[in-house]
N, C-alpha and C. Protein backbone atom coordinates (compact mmCIF):
# COMPACT_ATOMS: atom_id res chain seq x y z
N UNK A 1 -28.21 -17.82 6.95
CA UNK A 1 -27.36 -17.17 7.92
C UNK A 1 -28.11 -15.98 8.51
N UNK A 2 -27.94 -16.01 9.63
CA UNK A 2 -28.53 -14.91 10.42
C UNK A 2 -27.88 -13.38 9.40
N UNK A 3 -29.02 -12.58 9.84
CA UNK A 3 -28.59 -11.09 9.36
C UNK A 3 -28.23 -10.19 10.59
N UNK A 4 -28.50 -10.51 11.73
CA UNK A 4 -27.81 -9.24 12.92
C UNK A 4 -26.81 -9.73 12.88
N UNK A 5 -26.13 -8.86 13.81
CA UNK A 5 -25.13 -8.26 13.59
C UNK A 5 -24.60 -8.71 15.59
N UNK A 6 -24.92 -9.47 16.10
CA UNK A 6 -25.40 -9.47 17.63
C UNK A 6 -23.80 -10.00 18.10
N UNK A 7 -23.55 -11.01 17.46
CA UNK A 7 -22.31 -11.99 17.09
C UNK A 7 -20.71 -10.57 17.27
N UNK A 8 -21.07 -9.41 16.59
CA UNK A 8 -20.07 -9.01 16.29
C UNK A 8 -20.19 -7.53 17.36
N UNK A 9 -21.12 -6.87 17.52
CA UNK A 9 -21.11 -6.00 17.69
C UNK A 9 -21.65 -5.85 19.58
N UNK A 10 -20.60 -4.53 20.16
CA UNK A 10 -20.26 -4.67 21.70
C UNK A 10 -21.58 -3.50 21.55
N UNK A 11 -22.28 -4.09 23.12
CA UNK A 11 -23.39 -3.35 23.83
C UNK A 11 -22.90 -2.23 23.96
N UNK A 12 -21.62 -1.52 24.37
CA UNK A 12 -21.28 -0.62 24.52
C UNK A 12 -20.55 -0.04 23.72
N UNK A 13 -20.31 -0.31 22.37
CA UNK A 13 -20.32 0.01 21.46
C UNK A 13 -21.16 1.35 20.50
N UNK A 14 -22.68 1.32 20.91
CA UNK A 14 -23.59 1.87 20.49
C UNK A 14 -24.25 3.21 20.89
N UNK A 15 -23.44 4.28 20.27
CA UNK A 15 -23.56 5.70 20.11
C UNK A 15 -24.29 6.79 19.33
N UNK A 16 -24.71 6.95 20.44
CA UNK A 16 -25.63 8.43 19.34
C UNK A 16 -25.25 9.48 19.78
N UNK A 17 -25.81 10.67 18.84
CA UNK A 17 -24.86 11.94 19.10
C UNK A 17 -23.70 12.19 19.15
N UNK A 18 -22.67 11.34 18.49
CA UNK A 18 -21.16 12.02 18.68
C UNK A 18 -21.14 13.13 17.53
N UNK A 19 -20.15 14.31 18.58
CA UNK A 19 -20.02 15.22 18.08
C UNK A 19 -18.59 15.54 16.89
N UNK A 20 -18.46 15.14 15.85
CA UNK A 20 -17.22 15.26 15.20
C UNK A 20 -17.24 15.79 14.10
N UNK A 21 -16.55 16.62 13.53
CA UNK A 21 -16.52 17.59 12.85
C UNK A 21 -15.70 17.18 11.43
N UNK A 22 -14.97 16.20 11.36
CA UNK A 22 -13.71 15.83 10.50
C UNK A 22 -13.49 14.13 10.66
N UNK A 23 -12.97 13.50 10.05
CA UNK A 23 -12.45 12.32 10.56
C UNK A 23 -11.88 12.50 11.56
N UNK A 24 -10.76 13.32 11.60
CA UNK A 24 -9.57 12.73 12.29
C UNK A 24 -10.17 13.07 14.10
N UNK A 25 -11.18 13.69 14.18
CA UNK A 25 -12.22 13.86 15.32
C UNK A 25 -13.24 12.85 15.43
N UNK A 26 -13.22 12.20 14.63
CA UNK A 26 -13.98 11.11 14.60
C UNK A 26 -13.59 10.03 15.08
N UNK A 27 -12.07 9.74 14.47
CA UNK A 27 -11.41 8.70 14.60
C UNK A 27 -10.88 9.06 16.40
N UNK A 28 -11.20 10.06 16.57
CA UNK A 28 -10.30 10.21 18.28
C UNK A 28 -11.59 10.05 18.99
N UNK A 29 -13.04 10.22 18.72
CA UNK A 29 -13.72 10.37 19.97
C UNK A 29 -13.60 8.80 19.58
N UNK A 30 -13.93 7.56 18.26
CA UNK A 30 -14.01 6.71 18.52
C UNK A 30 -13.25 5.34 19.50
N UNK A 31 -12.32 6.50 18.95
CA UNK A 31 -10.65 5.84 19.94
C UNK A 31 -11.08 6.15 21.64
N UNK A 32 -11.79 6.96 21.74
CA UNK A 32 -12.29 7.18 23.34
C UNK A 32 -13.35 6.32 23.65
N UNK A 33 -14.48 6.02 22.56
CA UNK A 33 -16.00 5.24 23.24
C UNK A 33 -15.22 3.89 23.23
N UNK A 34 -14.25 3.32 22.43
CA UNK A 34 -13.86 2.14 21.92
C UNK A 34 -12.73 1.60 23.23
N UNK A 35 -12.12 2.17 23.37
CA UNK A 35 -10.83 1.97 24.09
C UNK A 35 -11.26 1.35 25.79
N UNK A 36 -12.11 1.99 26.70
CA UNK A 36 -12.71 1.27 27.46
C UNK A 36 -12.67 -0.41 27.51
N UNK A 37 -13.86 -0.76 26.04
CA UNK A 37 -14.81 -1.88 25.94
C UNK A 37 -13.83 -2.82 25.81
N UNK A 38 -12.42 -2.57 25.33
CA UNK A 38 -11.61 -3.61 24.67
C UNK A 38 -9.94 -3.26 26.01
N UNK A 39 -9.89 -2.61 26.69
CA UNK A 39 -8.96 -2.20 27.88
C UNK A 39 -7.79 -1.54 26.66
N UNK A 40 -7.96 -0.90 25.68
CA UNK A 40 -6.71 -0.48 24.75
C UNK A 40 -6.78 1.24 24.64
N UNK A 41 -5.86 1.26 24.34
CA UNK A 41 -5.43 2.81 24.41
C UNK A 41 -6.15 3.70 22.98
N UNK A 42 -6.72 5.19 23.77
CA UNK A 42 -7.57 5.67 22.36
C UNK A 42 -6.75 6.02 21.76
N UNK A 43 -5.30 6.39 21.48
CA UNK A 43 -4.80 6.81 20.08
C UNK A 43 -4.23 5.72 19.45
N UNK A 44 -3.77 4.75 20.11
CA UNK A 44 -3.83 3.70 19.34
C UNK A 44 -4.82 2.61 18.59
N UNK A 45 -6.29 3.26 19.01
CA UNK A 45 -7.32 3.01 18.16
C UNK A 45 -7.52 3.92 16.87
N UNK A 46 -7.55 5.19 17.40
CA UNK A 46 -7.62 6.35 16.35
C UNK A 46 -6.38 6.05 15.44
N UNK A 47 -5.41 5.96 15.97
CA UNK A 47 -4.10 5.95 14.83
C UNK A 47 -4.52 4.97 13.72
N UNK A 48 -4.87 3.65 14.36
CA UNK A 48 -5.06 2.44 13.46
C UNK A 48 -5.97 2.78 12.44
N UNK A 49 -7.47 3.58 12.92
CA UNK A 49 -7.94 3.64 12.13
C UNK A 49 -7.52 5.16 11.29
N UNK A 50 -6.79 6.24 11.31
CA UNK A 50 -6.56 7.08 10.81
C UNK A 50 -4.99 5.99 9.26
N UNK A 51 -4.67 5.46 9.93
CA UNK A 51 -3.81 4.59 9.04
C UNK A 51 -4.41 3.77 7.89
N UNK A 52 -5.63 2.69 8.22
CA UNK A 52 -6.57 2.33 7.30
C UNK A 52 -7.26 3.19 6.35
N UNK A 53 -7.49 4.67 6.82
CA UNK A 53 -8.51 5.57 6.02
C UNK A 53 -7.18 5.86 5.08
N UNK A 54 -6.00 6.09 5.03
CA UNK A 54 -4.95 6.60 4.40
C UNK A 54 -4.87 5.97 3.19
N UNK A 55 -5.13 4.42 3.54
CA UNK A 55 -5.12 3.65 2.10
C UNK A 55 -6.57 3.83 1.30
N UNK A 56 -7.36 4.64 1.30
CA UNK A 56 -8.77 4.97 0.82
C UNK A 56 -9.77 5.12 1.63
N UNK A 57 -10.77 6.13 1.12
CA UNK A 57 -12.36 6.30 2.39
C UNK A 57 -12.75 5.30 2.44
N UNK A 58 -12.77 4.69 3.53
CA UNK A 58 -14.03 3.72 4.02
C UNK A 58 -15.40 4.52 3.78
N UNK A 59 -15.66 5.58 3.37
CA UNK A 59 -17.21 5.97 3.10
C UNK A 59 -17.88 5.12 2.06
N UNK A 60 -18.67 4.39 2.41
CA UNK A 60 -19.18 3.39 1.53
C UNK A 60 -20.82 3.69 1.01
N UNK A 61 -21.00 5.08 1.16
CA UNK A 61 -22.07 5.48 0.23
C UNK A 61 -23.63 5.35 1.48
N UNK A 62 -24.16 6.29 0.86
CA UNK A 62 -26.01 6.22 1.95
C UNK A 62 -25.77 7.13 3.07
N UNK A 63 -24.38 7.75 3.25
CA UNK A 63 -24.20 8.50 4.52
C UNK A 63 -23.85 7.88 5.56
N UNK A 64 -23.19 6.73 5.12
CA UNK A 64 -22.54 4.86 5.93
C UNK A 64 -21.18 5.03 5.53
N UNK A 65 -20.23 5.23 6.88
CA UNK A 65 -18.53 4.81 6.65
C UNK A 65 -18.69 3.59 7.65
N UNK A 66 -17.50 2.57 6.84
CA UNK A 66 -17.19 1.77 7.52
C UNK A 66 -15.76 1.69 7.65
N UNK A 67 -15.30 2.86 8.82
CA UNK A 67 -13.55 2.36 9.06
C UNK A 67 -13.43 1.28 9.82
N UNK A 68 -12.64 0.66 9.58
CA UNK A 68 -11.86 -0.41 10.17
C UNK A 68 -10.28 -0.62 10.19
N UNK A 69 -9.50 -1.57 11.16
CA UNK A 69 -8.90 -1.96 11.15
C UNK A 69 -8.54 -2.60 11.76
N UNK A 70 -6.86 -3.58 12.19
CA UNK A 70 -6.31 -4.44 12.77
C UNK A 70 -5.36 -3.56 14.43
N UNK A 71 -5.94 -4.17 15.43
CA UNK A 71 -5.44 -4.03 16.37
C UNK A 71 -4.25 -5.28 17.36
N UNK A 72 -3.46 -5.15 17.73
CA UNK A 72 -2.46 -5.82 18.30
C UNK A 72 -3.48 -6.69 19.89
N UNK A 73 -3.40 -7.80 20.17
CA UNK A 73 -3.95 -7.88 21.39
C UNK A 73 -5.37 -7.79 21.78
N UNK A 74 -6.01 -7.72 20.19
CA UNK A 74 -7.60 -8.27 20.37
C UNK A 74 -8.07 -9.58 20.67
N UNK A 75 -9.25 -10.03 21.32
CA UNK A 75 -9.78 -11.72 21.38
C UNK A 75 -9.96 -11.55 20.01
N UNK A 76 -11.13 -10.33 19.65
CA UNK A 76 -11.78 -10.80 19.00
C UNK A 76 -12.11 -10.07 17.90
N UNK A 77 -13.14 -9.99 16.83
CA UNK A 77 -13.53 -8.73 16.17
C UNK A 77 -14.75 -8.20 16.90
N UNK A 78 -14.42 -7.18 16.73
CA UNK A 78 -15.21 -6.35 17.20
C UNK A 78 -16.19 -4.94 16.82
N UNK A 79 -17.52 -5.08 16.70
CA UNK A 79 -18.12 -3.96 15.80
C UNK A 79 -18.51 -2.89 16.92
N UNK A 80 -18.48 -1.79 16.47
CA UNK A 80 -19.14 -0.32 17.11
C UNK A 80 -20.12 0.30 15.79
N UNK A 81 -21.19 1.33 16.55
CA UNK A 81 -22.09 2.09 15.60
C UNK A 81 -21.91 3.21 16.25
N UNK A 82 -22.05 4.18 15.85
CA UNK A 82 -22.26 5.34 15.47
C UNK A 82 -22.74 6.44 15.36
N UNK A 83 -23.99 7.19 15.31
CA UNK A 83 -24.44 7.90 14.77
C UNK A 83 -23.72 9.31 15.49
N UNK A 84 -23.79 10.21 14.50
CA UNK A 84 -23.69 11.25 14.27
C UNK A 84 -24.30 12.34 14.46
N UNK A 85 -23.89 13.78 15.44
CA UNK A 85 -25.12 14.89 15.69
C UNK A 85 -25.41 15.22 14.17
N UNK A 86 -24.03 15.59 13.11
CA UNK A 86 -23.98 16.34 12.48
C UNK A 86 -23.17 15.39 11.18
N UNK A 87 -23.65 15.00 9.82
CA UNK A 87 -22.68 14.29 8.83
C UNK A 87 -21.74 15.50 8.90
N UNK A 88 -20.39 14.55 8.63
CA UNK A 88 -19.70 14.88 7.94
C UNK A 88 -18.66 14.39 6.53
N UNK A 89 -17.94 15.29 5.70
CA UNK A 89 -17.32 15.05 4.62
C UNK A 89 -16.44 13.88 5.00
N UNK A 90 -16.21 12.52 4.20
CA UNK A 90 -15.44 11.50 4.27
C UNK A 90 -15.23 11.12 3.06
N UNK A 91 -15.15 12.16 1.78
CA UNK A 91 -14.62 11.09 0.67
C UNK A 91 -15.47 10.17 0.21
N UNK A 92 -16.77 10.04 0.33
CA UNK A 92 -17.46 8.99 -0.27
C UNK A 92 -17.59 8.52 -0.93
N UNK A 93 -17.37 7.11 -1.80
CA UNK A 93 -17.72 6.86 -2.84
C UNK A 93 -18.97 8.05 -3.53
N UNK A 94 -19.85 8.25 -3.17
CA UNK A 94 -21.15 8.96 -3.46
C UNK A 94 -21.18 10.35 -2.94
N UNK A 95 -20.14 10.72 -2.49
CA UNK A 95 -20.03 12.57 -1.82
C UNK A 95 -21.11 12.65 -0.97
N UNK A 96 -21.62 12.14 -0.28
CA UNK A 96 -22.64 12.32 0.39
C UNK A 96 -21.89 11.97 1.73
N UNK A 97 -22.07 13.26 2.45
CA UNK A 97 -21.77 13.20 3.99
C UNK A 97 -22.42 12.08 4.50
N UNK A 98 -21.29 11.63 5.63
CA UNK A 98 -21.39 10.38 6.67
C UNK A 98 -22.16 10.87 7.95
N UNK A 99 -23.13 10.11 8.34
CA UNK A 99 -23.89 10.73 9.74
C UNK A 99 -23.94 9.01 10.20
N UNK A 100 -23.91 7.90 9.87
CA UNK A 100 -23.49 6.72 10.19
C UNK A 100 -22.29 6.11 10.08
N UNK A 101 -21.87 5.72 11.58
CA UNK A 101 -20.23 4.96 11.31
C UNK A 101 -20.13 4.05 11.84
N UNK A 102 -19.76 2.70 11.28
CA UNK A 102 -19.59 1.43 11.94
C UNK A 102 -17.99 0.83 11.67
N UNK A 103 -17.76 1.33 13.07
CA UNK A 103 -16.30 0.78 13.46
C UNK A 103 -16.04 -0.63 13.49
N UNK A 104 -14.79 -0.98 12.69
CA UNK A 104 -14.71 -2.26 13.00
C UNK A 104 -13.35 -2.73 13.44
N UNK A 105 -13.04 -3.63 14.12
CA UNK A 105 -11.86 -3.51 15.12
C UNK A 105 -11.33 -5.23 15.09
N UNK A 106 -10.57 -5.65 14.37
CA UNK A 106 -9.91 -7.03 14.44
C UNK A 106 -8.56 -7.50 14.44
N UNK A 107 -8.64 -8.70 15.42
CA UNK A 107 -6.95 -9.34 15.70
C UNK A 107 -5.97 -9.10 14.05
N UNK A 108 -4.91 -8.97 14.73
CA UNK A 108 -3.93 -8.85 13.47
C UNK A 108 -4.09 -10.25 12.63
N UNK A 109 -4.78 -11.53 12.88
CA UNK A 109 -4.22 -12.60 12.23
C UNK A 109 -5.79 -13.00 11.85
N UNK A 110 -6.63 -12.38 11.76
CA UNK A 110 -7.95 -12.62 11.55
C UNK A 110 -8.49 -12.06 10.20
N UNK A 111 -7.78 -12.95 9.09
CA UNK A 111 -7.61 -12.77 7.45
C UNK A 111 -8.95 -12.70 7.14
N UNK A 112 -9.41 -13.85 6.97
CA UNK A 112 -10.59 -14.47 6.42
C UNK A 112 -11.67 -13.95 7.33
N UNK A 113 -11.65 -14.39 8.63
CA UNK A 113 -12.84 -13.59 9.18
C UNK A 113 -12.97 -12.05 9.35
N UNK A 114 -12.00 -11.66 9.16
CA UNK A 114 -11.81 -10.29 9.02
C UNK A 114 -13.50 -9.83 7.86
N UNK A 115 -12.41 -10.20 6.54
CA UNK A 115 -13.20 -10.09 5.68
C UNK A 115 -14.90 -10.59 5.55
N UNK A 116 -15.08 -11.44 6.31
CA UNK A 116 -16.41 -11.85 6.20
C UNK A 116 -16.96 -11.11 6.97
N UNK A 117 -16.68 -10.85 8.40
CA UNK A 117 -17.36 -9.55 8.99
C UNK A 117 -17.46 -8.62 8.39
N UNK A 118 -16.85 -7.98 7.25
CA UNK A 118 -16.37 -6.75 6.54
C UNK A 118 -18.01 -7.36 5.01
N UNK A 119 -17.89 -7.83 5.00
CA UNK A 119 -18.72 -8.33 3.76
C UNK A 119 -20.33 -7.82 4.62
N UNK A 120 -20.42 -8.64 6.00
CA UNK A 120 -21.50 -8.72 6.23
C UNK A 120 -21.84 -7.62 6.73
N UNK A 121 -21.18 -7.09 7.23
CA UNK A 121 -21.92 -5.65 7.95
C UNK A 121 -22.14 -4.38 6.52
N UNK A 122 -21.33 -4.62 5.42
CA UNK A 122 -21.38 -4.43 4.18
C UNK A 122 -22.92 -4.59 3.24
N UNK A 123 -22.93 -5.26 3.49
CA UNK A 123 -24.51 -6.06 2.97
C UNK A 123 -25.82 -5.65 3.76
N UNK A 124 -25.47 -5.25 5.16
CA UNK A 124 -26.40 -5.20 6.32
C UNK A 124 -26.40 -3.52 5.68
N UNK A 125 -25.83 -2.64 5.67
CA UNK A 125 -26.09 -1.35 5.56
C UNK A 125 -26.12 -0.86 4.26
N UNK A 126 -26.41 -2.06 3.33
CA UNK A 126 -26.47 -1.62 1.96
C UNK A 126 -28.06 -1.41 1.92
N UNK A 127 -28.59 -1.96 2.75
CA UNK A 127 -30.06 -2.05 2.72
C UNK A 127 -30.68 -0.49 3.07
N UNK A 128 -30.75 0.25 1.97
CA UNK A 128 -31.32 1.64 2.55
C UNK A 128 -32.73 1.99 3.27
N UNK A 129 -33.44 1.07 3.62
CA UNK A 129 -34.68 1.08 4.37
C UNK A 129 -34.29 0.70 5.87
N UNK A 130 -33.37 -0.43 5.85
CA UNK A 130 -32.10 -0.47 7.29
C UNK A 130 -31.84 0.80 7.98
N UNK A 131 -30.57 1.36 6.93
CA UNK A 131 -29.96 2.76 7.50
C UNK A 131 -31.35 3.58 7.88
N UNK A 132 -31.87 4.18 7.06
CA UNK A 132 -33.34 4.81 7.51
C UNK A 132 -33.75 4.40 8.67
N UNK A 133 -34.18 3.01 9.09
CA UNK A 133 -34.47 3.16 10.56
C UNK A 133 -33.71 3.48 11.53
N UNK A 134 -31.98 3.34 11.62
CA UNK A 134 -31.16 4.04 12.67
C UNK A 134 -31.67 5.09 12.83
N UNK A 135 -31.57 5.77 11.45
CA UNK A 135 -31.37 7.60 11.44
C UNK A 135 -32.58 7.56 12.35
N UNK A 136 -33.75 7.04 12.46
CA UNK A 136 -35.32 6.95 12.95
C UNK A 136 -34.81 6.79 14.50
N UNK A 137 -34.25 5.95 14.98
CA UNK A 137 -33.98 5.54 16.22
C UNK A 137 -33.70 6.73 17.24
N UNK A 138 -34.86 6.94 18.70
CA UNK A 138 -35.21 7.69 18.94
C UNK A 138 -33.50 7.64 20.22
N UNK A 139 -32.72 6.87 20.17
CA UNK A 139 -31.86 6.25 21.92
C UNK A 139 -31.34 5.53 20.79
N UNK A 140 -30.16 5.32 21.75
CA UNK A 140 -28.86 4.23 21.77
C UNK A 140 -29.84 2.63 21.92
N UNK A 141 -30.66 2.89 23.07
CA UNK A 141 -31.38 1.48 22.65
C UNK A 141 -31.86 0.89 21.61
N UNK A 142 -32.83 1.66 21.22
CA UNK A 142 -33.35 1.45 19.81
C UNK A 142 -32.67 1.67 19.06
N UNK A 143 -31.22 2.07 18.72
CA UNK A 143 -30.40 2.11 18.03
C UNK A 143 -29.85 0.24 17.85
N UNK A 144 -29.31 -0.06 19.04
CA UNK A 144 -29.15 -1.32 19.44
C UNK A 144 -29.76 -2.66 19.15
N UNK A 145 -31.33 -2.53 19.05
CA UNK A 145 -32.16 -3.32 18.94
C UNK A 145 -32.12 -3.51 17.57
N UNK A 146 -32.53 -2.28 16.57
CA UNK A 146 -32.63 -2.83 15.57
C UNK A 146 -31.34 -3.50 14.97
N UNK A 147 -29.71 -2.85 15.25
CA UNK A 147 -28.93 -3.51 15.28
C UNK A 147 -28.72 -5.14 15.04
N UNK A 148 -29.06 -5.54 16.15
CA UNK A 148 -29.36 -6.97 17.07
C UNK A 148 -30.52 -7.75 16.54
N UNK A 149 -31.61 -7.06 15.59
CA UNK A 149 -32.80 -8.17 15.31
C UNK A 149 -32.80 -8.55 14.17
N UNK A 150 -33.14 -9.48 13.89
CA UNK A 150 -32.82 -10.20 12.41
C UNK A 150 -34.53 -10.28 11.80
N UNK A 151 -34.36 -9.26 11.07
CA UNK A 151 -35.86 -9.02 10.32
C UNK A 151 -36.30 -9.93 9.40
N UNK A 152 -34.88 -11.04 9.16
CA UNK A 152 -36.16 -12.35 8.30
C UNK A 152 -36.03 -11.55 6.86
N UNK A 153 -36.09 -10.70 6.37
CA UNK A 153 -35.93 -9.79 5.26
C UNK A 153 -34.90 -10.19 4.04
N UNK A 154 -33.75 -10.82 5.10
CA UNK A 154 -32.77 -10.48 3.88
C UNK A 154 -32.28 -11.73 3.82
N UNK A 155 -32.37 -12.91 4.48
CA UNK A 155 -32.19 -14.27 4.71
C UNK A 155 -31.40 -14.68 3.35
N UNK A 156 -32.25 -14.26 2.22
CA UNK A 156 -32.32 -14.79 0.75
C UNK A 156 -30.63 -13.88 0.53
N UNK A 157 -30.75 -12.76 0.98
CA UNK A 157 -28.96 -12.12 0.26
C UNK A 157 -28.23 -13.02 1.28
N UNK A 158 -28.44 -13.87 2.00
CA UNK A 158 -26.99 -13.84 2.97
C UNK A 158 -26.78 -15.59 2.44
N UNK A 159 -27.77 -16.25 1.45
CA UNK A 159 -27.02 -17.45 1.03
C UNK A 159 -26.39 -17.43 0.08
């Protein structure tokens, strides 16, 4: 199985430098870059995902959150990235401030694939030589690219 991420994740999706100080600033500028790409309203992105973080941090350790949740009136799932001027505190499994965030955004009835997107982008940023090259990424492009390229690397975790 392929390892990018190309399948899931919107071109315009892919942010550097947001400035957020807290989640709940997090969850609103994302509700602003997000809301555009998909024609939906930003607090009803932010809410959704301020509702998901309620049931536990999505901070999933390396300075990597992955909030997500279910939106009303999606095609599809949908991934966003992230980066950060400045980490901030999210509860981490590992207390280690978040400066990477990969939003994830899916139809209310999208059980199973839900979860497998959730696995894989899971697996994709467990790879700490991965995250390291974002943080490296000089642009949103090269943010993007490495995103999008399948380094052949990890082939062996994804059977």
């Amino acid at each position: 199985m392929s390892n990018d991420l190309s399948d899931l994740l919107h071109p315009d999706l892919v942010v550097v430098g947001v400035a957020a100080t807290s989640k709940k600033t997090l969850f609103q500028q994302l509700g602003s870059i997000v809301a555009p790409a998909i024609d939906g309203k930003p607090s009803a992105i932010a809410g959704a995902l301020t509702e998901r973080e309620k049931l536990g941090s999505t901070g999933f350790g390396g300075g990597v959150a992955i909030p997500h949740a279910r939106l009303p009136d999606l095609p599809r799932i949908i991934v966003g990235v992230a980066r950060l001027a400045q980490p901030i505190e999210f509860q981490s499994v590992d207390d280690v401030p978040v400066d990477i965030v990969v939003a994830m955004l899916s139809p209310p009835d999208a059980g199973a694939e839900h979860l497998k997107a959730l696995a894989r982008v899971s697996r994709r940023f467990r790879d700490r030589a991965f995250v390291a090259k974002l943080r490296g990424a000089g642009s949103r492009d090269a943010l993007y690219a490495l995103l999008t390229a399948d380094d052949g690397n990890h082939a062996r975790d994804a059977a």
